[in-house]
PDB file of N, CA and C in Angstrom:
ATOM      1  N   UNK A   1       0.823  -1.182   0.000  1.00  0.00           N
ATOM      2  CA  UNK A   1       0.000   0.000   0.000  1.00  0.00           C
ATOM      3  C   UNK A   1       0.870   1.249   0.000  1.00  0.00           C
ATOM      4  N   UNK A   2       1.221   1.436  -1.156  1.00  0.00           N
ATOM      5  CA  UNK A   2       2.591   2.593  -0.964  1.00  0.00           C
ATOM      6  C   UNK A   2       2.298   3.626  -1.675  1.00  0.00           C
ATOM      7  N   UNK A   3       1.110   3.217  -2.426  1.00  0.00           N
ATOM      8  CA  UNK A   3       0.375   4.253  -3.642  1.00  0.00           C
ATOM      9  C   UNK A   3      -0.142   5.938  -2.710  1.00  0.00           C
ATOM     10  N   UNK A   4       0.095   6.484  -3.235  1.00  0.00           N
ATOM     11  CA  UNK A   4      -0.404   7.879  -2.642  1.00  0.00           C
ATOM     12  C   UNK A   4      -1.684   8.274  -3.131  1.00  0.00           C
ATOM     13  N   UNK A   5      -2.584   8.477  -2.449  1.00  0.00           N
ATOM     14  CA  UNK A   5      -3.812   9.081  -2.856  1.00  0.00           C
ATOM     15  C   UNK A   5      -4.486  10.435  -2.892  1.00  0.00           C
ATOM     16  N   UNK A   6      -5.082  11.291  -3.348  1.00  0.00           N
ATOM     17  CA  UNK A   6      -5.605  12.076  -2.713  1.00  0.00           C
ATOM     18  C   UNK A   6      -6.929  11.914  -1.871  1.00  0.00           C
ATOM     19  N   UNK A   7      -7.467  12.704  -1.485  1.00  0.00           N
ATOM     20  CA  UNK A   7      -8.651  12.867  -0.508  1.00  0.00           C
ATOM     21  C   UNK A   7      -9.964  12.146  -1.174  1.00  0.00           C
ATOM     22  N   UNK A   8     -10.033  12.668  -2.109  1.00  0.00           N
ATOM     23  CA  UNK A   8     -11.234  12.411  -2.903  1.00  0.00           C
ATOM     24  C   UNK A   8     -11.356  11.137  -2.994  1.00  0.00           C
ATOM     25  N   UNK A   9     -10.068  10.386  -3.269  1.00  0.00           N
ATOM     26  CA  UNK A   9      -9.939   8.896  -3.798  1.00  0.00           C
ATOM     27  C   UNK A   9     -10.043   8.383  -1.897  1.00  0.00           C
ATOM     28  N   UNK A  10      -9.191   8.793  -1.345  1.00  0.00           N
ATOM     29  CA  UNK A  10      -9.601   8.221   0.022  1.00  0.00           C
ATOM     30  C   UNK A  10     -10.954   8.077   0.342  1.00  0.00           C
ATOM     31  N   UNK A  11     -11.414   9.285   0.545  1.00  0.00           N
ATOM     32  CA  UNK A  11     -13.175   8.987   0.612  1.00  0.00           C
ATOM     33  C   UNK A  11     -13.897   8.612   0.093  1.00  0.00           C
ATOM     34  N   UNK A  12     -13.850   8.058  -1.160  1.00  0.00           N
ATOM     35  CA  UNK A  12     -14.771   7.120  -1.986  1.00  0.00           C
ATOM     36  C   UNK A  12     -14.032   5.778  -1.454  1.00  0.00           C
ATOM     37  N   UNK A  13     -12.625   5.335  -1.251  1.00  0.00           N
ATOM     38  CA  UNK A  13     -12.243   4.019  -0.993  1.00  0.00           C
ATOM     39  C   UNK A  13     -12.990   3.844   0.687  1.00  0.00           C
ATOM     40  N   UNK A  14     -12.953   4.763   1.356  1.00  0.00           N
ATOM     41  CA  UNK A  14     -13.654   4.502   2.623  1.00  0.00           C
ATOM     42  C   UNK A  14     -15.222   4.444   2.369  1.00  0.00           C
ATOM     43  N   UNK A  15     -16.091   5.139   1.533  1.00  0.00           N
ATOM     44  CA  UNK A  15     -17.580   4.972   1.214  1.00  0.00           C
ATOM     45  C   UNK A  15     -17.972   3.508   0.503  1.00  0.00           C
ATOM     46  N   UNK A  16     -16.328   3.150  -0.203  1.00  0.00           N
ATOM     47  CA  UNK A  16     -17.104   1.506  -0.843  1.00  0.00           C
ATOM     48  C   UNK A  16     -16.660   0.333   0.149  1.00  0.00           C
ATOM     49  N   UNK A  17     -16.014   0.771   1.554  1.00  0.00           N
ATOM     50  CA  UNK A  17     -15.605  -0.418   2.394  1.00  0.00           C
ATOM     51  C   UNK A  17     -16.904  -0.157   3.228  1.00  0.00           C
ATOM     52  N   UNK A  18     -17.179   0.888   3.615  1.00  0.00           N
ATOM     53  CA  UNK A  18     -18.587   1.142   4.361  1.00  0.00           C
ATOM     54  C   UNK A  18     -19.805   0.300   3.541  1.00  0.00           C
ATOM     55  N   UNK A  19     -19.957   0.478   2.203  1.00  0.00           N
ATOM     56  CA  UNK A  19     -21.040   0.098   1.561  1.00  0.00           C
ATOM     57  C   UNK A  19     -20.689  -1.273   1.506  1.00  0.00           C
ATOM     58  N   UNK A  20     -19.810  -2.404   1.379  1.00  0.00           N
ATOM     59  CA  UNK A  20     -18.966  -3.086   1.394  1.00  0.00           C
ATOM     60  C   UNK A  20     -19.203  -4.211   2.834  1.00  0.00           C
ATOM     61  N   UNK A  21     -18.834  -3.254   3.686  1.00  0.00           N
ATOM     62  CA  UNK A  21     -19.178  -3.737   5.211  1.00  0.00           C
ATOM     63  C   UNK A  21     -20.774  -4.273   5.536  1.00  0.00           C
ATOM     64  N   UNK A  22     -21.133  -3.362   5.265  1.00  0.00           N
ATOM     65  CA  UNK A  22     -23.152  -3.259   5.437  1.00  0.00           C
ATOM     66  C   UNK A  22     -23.802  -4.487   4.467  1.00  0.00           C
ATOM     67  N   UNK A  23     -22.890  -5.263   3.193  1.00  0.00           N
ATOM     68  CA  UNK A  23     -23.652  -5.978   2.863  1.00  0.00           C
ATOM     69  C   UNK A  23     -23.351  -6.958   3.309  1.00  0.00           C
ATOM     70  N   UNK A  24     -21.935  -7.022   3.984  1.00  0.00           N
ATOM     71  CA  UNK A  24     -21.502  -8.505   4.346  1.00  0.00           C
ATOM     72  C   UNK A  24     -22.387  -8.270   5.700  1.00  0.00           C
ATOM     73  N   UNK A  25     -22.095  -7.106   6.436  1.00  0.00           N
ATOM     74  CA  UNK A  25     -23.404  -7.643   7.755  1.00  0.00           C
ATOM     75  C   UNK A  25     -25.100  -8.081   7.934  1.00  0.00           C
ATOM     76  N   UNK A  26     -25.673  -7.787   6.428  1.00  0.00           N
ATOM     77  CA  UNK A  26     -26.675  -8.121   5.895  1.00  0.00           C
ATOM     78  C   UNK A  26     -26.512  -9.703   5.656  1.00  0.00           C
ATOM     79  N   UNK A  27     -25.640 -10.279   4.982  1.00  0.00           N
ATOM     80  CA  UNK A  27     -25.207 -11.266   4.718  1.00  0.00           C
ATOM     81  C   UNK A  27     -25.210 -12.485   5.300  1.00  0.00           C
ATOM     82  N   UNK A  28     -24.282 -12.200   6.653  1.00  0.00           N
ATOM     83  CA  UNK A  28     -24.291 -12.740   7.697  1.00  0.00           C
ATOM     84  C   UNK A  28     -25.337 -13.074   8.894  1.00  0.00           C
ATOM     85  N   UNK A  29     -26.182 -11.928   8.908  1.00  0.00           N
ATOM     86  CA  UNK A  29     -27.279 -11.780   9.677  1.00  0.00           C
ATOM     87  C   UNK A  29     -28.714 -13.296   9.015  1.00  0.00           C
ATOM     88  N   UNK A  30     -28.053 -13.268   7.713  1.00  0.00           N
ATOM     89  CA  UNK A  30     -29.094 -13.841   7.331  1.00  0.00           C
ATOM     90  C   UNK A  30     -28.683 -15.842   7.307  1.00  0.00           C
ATOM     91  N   UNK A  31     -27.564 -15.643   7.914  1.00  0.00           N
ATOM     92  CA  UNK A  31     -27.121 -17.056   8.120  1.00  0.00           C
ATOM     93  C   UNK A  31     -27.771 -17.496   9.749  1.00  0.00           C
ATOM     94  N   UNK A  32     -28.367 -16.658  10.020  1.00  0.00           N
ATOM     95  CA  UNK A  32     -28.459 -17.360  12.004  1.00  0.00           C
ATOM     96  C   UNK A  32     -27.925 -17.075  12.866  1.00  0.00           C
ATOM     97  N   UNK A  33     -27.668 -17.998  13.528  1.00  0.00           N
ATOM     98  CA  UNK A  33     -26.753 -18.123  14.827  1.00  0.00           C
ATOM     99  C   UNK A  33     -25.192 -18.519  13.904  1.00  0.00           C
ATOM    100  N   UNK A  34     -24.800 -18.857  13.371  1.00  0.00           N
ATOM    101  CA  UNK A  34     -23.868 -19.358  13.022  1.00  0.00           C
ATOM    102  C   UNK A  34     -23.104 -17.890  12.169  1.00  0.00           C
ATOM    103  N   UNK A  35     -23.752 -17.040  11.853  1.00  0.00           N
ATOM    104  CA  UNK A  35     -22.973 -16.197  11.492  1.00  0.00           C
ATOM    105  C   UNK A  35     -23.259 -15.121  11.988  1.00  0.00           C
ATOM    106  N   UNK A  36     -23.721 -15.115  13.855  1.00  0.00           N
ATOM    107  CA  UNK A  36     -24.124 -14.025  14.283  1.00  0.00           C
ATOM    108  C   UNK A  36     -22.865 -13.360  15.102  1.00  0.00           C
ATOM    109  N   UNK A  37     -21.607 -14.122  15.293  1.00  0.00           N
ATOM    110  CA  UNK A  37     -20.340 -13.302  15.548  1.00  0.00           C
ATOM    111  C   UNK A  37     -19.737 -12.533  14.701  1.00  0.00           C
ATOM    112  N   UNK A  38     -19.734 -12.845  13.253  1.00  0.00           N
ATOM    113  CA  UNK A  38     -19.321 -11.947  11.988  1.00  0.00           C
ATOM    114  C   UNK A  38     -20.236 -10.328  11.911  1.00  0.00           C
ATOM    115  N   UNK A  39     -21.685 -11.082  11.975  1.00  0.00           N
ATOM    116  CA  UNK A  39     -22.520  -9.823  11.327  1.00  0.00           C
ATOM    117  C   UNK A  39     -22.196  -8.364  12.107  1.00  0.00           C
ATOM    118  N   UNK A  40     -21.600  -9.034  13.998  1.00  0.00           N
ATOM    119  CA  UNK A  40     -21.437  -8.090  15.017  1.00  0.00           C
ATOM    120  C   UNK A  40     -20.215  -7.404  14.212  1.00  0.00           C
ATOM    121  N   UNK A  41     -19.192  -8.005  14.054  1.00  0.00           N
ATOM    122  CA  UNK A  41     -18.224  -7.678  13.765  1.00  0.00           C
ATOM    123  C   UNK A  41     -18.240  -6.410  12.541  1.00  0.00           C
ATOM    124  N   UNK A  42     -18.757  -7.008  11.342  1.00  0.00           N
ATOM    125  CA  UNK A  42     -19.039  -6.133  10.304  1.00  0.00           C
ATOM    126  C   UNK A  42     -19.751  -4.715  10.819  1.00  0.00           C
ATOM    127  N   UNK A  43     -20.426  -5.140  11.046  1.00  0.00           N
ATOM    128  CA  UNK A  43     -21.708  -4.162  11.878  1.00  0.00           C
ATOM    129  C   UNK A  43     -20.495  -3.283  12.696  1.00  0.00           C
ATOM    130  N   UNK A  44     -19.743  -3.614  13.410  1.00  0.00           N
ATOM    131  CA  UNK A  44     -18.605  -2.526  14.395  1.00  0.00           C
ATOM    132  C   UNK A  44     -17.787  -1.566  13.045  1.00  0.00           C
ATOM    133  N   UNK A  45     -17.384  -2.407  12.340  1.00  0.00           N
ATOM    134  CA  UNK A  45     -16.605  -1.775  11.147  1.00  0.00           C
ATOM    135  C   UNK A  45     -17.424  -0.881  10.589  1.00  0.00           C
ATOM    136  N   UNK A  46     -18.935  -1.057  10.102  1.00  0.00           N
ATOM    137  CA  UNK A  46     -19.434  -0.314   9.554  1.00  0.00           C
ATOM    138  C   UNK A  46     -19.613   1.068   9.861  1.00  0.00           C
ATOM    139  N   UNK A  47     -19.790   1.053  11.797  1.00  0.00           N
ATOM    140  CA  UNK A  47     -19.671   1.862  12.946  1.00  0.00           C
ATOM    141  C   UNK A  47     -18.833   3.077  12.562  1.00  0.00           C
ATOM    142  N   UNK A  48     -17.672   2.358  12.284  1.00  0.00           N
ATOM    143  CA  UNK A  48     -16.417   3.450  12.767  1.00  0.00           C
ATOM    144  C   UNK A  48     -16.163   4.045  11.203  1.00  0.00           C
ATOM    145  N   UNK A  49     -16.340   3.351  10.287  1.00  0.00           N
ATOM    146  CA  UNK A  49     -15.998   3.656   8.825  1.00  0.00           C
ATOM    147  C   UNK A  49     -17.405   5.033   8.691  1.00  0.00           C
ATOM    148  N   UNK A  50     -18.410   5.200   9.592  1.00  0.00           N
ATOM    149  CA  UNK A  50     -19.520   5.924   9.568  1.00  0.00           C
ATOM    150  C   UNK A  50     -18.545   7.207  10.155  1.00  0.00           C
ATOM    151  N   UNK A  51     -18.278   6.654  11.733  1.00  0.00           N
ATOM    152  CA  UNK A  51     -17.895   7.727  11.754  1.00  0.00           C
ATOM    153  C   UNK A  51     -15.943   8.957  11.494  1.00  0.00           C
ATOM    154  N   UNK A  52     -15.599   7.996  10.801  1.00  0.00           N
ATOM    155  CA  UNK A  52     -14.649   8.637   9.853  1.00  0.00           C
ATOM    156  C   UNK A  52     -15.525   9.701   8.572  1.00  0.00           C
ATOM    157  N   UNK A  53     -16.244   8.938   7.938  1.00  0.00           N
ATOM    158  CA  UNK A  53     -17.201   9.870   7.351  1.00  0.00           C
ATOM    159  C   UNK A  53     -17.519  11.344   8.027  1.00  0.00           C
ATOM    160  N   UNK A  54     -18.665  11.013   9.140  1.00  0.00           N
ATOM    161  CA  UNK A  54     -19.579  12.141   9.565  1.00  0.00           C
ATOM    162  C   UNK A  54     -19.441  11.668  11.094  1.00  0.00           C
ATOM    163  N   UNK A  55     -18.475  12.707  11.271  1.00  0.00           N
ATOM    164  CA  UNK A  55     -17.684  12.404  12.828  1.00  0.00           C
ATOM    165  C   UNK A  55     -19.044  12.902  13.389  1.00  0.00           C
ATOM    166  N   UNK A  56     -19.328  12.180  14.759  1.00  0.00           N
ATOM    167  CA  UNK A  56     -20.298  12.845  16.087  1.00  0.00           C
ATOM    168  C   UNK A  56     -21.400  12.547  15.085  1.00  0.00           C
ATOM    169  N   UNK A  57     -21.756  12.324  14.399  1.00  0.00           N
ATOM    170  CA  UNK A  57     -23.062  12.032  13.562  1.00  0.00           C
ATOM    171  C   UNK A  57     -24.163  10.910  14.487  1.00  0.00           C
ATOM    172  N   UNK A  58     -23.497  10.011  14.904  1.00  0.00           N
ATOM    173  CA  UNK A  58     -24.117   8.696  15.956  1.00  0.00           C
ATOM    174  C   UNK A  58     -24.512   9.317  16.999  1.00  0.00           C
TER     175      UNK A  58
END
């Protein structure tokens, strides 16, 4: 990861791991119990990738 980015490209690469995150926790949610430690997980990521976005927004 040595590539330099600008801003713009950062915040769209953080808006498609957010959008990214939310389907795998959709995903997971829809497996049960068996994939109800992941969906938490995703679901936390989705959390914080929110608020990198739109800080204090939560």
């Amino acid at each position: 990861m040595s590539d330099v980015v600008d801003s713009d490209e950062l915040l769209r690469r953080i808006q498609r791991a957010r959008r990214w995150a939310q389907e795998q926790e959709r995903a997971w949610r829809g497996r049960g119990e068996e994939g109800a430690v992941r969906a938490v997980v995703y679901e936390t990521v989705g959390k914080v990738l929110d608020e990198i976005l739109t800080p204090g927004a939560r």
